[in-house]
Protein backbone atom coordinates (compact mmCIF):
# COMPACT_ATOMS: atom_id res chain seq x y z
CA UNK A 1 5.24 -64.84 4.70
CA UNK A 2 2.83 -61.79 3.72
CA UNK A 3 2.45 -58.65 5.44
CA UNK A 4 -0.35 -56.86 5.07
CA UNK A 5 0.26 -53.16 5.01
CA UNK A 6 -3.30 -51.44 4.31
CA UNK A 7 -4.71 -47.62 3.97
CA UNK A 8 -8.06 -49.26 3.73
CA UNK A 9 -10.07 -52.14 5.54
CA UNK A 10 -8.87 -55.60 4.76
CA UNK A 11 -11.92 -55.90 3.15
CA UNK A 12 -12.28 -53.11 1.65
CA UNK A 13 -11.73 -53.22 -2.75
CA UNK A 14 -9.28 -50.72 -2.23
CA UNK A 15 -6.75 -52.65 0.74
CA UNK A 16 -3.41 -52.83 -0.89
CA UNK A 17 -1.11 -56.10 0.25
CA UNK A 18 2.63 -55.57 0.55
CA UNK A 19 4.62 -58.68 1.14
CA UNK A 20 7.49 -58.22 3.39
CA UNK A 21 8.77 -60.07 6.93
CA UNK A 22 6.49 -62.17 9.01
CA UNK A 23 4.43 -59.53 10.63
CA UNK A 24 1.18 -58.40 9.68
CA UNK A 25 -0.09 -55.68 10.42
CA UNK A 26 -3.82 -53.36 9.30
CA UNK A 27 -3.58 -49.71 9.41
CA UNK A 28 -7.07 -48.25 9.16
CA UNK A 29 -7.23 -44.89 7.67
CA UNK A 30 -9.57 -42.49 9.42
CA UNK A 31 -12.94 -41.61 7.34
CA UNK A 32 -12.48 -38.50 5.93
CA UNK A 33 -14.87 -35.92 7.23
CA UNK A 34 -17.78 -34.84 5.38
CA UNK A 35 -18.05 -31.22 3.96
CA UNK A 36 -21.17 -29.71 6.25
CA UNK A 37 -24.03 -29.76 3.69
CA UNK A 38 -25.70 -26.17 3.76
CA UNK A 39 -29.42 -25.82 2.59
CA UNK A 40 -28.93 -23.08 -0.22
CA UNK A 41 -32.43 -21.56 0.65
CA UNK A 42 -31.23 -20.76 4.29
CA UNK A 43 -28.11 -19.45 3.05
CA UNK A 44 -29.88 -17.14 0.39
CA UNK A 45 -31.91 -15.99 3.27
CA UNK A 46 -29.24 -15.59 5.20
CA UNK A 47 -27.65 -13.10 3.10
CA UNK A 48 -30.79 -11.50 1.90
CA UNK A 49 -32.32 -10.69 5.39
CA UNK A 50 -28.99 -9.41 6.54
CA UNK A 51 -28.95 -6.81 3.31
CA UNK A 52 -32.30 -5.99 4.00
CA UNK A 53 -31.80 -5.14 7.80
CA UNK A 54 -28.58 -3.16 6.36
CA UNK A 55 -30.94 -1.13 3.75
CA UNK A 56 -33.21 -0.44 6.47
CA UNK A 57 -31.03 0.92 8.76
CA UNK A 58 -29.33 3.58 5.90
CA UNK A 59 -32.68 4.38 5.06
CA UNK A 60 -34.02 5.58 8.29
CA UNK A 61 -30.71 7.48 8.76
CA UNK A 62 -30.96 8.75 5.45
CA UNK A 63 -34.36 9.82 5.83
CA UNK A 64 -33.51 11.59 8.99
CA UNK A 65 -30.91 13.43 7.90
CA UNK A 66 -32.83 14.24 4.46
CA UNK A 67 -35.57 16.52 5.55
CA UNK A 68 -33.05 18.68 8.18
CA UNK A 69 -30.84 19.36 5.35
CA UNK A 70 -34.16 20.97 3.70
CA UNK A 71 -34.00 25.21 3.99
CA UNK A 72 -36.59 26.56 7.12
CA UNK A 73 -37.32 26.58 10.01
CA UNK A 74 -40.76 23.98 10.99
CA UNK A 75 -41.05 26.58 13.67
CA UNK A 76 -41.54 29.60 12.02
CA UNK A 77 -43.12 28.29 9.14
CA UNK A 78 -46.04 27.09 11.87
CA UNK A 79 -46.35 30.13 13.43
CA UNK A 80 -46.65 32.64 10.55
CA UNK A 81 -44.34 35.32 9.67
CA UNK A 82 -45.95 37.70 12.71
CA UNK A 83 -44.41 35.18 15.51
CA UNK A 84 -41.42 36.58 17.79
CA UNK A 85 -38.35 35.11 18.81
CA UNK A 86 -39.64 33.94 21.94
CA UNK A 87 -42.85 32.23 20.51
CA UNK A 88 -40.51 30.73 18.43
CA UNK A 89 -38.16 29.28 20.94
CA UNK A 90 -41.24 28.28 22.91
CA UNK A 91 -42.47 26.23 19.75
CA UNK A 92 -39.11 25.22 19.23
CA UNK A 93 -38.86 23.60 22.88
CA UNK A 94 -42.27 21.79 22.36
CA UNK A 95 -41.10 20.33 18.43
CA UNK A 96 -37.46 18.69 20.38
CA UNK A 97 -36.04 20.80 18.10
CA UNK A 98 -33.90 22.89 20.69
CA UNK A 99 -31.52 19.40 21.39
CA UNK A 100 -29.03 18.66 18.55
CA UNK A 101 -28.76 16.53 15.83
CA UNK A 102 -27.38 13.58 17.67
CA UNK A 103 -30.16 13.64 20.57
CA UNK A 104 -33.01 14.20 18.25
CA UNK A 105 -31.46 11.35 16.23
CA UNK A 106 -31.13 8.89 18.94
CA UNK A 107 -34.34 9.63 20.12
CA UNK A 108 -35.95 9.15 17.22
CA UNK A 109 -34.81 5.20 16.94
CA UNK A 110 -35.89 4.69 20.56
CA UNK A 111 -39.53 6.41 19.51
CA UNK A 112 -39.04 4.31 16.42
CA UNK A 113 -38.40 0.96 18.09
CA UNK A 114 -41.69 1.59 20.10
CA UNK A 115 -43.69 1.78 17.01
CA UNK A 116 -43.95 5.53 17.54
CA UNK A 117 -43.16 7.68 14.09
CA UNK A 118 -44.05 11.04 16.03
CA UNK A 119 -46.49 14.00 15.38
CA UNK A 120 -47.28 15.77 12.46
CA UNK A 121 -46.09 19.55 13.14
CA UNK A 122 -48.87 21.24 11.14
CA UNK A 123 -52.03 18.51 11.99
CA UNK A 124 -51.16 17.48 15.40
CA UNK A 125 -51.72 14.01 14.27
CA UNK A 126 -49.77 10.70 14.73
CA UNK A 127 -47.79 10.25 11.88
CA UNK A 128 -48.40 6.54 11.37
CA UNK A 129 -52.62 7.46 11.66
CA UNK A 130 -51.94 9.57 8.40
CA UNK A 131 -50.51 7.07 6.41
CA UNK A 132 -52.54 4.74 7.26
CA UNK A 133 -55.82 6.84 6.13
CA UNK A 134 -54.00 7.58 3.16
CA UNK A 135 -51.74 4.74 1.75
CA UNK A 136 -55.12 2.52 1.11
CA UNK A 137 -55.60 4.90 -1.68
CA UNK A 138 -52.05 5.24 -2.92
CA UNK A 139 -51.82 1.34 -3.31
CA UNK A 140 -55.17 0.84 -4.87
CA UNK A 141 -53.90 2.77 -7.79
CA UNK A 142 -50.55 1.20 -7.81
CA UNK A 143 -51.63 -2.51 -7.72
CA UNK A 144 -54.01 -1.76 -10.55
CA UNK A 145 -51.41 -0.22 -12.66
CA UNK A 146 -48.67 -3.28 -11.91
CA UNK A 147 -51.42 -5.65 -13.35
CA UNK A 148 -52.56 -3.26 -16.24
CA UNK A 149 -48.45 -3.58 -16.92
CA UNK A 150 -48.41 -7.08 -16.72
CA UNK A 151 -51.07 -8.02 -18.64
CA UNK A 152 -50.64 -5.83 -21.59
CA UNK A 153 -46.95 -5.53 -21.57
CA UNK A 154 -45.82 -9.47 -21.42
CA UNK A 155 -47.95 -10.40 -24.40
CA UNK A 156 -47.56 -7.38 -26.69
CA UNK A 157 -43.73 -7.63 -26.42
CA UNK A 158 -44.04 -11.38 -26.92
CA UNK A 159 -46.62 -11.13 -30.03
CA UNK A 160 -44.29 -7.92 -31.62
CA UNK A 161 -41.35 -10.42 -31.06
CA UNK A 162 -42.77 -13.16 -33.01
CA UNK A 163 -44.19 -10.70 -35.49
CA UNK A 164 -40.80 -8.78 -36.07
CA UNK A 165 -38.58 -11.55 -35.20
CA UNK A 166 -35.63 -12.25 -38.31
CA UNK A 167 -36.11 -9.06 -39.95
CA UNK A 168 -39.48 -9.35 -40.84
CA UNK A 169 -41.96 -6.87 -41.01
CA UNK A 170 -40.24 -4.09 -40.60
CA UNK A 171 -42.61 -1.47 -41.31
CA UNK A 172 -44.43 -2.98 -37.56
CA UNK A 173 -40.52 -3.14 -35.99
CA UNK A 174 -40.33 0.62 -36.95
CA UNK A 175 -43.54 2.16 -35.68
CA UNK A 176 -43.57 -0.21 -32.99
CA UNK A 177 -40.10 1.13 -31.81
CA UNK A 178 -40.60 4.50 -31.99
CA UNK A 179 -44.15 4.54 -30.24
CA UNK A 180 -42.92 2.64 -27.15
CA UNK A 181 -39.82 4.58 -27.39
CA UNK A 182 -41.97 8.20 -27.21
CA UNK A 183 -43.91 7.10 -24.27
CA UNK A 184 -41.43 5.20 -22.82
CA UNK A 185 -39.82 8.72 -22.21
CA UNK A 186 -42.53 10.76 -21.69
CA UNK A 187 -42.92 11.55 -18.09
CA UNK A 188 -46.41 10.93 -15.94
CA UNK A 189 -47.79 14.52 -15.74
CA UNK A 190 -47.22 15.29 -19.15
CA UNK A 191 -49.15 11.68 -19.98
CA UNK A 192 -51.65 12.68 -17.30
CA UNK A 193 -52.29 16.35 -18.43
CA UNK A 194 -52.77 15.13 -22.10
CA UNK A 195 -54.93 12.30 -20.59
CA UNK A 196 -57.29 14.78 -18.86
CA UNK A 197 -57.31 17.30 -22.21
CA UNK A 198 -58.51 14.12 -24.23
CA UNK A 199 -60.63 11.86 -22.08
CA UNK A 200 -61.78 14.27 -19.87
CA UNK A 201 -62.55 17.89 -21.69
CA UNK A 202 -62.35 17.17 -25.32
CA UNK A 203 -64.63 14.35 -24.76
CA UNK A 204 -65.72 14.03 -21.46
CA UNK A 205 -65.73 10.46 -20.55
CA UNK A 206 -64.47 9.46 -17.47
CA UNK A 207 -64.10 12.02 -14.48
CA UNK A 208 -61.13 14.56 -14.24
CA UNK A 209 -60.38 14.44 -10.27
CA UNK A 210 -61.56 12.43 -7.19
CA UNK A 211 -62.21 8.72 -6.13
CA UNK A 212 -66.02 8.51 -7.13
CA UNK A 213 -66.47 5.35 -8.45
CA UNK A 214 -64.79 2.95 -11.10
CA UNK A 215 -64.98 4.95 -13.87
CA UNK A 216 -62.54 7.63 -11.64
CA UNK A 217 -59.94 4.90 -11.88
CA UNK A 218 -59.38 5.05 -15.29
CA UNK A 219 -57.57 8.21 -16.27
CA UNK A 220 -54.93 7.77 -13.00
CA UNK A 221 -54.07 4.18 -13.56
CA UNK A 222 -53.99 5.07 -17.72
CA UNK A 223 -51.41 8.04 -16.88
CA UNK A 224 -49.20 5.66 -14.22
CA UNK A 225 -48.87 2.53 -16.53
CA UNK A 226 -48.11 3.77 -19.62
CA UNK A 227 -44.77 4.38 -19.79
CA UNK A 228 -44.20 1.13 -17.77
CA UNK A 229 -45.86 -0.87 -20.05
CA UNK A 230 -44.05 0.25 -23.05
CA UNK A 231 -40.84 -0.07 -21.25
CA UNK A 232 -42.07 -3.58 -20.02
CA UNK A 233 -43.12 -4.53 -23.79
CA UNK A 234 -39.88 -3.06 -25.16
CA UNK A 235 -37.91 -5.45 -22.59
CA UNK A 236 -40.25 -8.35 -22.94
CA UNK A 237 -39.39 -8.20 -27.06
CA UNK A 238 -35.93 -8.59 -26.97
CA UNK A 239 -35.65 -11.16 -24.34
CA UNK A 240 -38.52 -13.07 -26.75
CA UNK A 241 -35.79 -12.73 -29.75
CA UNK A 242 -32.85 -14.00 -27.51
CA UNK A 243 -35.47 -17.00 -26.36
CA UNK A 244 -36.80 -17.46 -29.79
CA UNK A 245 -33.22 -18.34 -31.01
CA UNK A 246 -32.18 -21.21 -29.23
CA UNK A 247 -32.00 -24.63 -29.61
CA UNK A 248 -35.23 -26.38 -28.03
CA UNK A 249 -37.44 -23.19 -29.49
CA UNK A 250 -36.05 -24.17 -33.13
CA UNK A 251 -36.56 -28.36 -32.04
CA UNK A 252 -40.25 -27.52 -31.39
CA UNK A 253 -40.86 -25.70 -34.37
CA UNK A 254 -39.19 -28.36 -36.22
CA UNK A 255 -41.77 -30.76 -34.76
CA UNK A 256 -44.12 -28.64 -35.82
CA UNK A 257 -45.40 -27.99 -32.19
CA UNK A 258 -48.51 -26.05 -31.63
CA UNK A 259 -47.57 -21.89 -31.57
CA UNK A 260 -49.55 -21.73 -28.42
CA UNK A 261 -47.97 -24.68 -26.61
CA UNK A 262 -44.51 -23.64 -27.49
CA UNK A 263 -44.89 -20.06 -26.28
CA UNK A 264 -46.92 -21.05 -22.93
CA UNK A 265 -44.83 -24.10 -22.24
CA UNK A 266 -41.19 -23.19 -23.37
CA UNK A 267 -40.75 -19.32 -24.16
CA UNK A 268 -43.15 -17.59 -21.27
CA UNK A 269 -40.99 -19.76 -18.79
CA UNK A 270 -37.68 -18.21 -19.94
CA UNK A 271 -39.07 -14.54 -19.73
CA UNK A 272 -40.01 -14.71 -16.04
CA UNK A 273 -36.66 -13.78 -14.52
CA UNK A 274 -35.63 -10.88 -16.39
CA UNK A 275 -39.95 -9.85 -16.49
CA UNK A 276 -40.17 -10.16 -12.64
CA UNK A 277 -36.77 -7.99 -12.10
CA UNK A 278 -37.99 -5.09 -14.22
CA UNK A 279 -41.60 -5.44 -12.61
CA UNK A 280 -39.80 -5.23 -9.19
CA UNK A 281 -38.38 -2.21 -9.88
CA UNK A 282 -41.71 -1.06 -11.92
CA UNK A 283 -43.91 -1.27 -8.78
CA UNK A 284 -41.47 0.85 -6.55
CA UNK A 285 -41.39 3.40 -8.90
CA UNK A 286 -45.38 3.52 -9.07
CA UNK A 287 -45.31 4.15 -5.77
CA UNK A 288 -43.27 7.03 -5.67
CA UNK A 289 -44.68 8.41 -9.27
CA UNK A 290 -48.03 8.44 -7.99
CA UNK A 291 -47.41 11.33 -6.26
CA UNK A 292 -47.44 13.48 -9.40
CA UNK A 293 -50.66 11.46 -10.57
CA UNK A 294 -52.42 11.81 -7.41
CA UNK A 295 -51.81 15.52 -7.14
CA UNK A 296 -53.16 15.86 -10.95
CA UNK A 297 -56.20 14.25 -10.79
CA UNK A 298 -56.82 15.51 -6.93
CA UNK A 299 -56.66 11.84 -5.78
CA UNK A 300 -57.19 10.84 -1.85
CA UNK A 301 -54.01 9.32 -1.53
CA UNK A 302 -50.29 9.96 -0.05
CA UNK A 303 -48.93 12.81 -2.80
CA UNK A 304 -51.03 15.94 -1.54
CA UNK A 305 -49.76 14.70 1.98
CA UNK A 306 -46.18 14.57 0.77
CA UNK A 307 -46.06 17.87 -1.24
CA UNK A 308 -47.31 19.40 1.78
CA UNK A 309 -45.32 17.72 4.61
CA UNK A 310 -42.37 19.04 2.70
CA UNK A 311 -43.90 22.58 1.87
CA UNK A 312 -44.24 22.60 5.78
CA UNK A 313 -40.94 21.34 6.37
CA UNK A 314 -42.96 18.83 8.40
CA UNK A 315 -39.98 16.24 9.87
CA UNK A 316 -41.93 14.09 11.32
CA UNK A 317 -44.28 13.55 8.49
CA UNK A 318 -41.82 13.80 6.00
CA UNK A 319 -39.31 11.26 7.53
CA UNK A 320 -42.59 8.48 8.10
CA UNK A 321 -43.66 8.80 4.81
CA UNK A 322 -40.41 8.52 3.10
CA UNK A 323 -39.46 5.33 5.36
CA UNK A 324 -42.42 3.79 4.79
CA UNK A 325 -42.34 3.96 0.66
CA UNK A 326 -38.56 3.24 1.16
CA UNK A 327 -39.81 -0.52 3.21
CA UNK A 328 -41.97 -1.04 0.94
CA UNK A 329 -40.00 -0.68 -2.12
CA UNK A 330 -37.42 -3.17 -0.04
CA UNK A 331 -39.87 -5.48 1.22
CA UNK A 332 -40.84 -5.75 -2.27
CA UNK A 333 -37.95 -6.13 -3.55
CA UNK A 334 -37.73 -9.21 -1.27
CA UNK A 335 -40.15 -11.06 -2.40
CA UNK A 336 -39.13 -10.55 -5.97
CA UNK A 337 -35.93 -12.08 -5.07
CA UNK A 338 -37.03 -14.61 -3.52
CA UNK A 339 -39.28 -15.57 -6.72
CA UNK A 340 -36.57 -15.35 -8.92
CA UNK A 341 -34.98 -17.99 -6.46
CA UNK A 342 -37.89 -20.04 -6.89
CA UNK A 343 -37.51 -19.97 -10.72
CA UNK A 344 -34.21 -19.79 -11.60
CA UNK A 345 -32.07 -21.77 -8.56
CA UNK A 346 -28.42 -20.41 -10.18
CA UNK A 347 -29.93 -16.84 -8.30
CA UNK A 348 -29.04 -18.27 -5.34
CA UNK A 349 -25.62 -19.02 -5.18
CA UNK A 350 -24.88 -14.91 -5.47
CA UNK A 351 -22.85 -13.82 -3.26
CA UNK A 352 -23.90 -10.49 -0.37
């Protein structure tokens, strides 16, 4: 007599038979449960979306609590040195500036949630009609100066890594180094005021101030992408040496494969994640440098309004322009994340 005793179906390549007494019995061991499968893209976004709403919310407070911290009073400064304490308390009372802190900052979400980022104190404008006539300008600038940065930057640092890669050429490693390293440094109004002196009055080429044609985009682009691109290049030359080091590089040139096919096809690829990071973080800080730019060369765009709104101690103004670059840079920020995703899928098992 068998009996069999099973933790599997009796048909089953795993059953187990036990002989022992008359009876048989099967004992059927309960599937095991499957682990819930997770996409990782809805996790990723998940996590980033919930950072980003996090961001946003310590920005506007930030921002809010930024320009009241600034010495003045919007009041006085709007009415002139000749006003008197009751004009003052009058214009105080029409600003919501007579509340407190908490009021006016709890008021300010509920205006915010409506899509309403207030009145400029010293125009009498909406807020979010300035920007809007301005920004255009600002980003025009900007986006030409990320693509002047991406298309010089990526292939000189790739070409000086070739060209200096191994020791070689040193002579080219040295003056390349120290030239990207000098600019790299320099900051954008000295690059714009020498810019001006040579381009401009030494030899008057392109236009010194203004948005007059295409010619007037030369000298503010030229003094906002310089130092970026010669950081960009710098970076973009020592990820080509870490690239142009390993194994399937070395296998192609052993194959002898074309120079142009083995840069496009298997070194370019392996720059885009650290490239995009860097130009992330490249295009925020445009945005905020072209304020100095702007104000140099007299340009239409957001950095005479922001020198001003804070010269005025203009809240309103001042908090809408600084939450807007501060979305922007996140929103960008975003999207570079989410490209680097796309690329490189190890990204996206980080953690919030």
């Amino acid at each position: 007599m068998k009996n069999m005793i099973s933790s599997a179906p009796p048909d089953s390549p795993d059953a187990v038979a036990v002989s022992e007494g008359p009876l048989q019995v099967d004992v059927v061991a309960p599937p095991a449960k499957k682990a819930a499968s997770t996409n990782p893209w809805v996790s990723y976004l998940t996590r980033r979306l919930i950072r980003l709403v996090i961001s946003v919310v310590v920005l506007v407070t930030a921002a809010y609590l930024m320009v009241r911290l600034l010495p003045g009073d919007p009041a006085r400064l709007s009415l002139g040195p000749e006003a008197t304490d009751e004009q003052i308390a009058v214009r105080r009372s029409e600003l919501g500036l007579d509340t407190s802190v908490f009021t006016q900052y709890f008021h300010f979400w509920e205006n915010l949630f409506h899509g309403d980022l207030g009145k400029s104190y010293s125009t009498r404008l909406p807020v979010f009609d300035v920007i809007t006539q301005r920004m255009p300008a600002t980003l025009e600038i900007s986006v030409l100066s990320i693509i002047v940065i991406l298309l010089v930057g990526i292939p000189l640092g790739m070409a000086m890594g070739e060209a200096t890669r191994g020791g070689r050429n040193r002579w080219l490693d040295a003056m390349f180094s120290s030239v990207t390293g000098l600019l790299t440094v320099a900051p954008v109004f000295v690059v714009a005021a020498i810019s001006i002196y040579m381009f401009a009055i030494t030899s008057p080429v392109f236009p010194v101030a203004g948005r007059s044609g295409p010619s007037s985009y030369v000298l503010p682009v030229l003094a906002l992408s310089l130092s970026s691109t010669c950081a960009l290049a710098r970076i973009v030359r020592a990820e080509t040496f870490n690239v142009l080091e390993a194994d399937y590089v070395r296998t192609g040139r052993a194959k002898r494969m074309q120079k142009s096919r083995l840069f496009f096809r298997h070194v370019l690829p392996n720059l885009v994640t650290p490239t995009l990071t860097f130009a992330g973080l490249l295009f925020g800080g445009l945005i905020a440098g072209s304020v100095f730019v702007e104000t140099v060369f007299a340009w239409p765009g957001m950095g005479p309004v922001v020198v001003g709104s804070i010269t005025n101690r203009d809240y309103p103004l001042v908090q809408g322009i600084v939450m807007v670059y501060g979305v922007l840079i996140l929103l960008i920020n975003l999207v570079v994340d989410l490209l680097i995703a796309a690329v490189d899928p190890r990204s996206r098992i980080t953690k919030l």
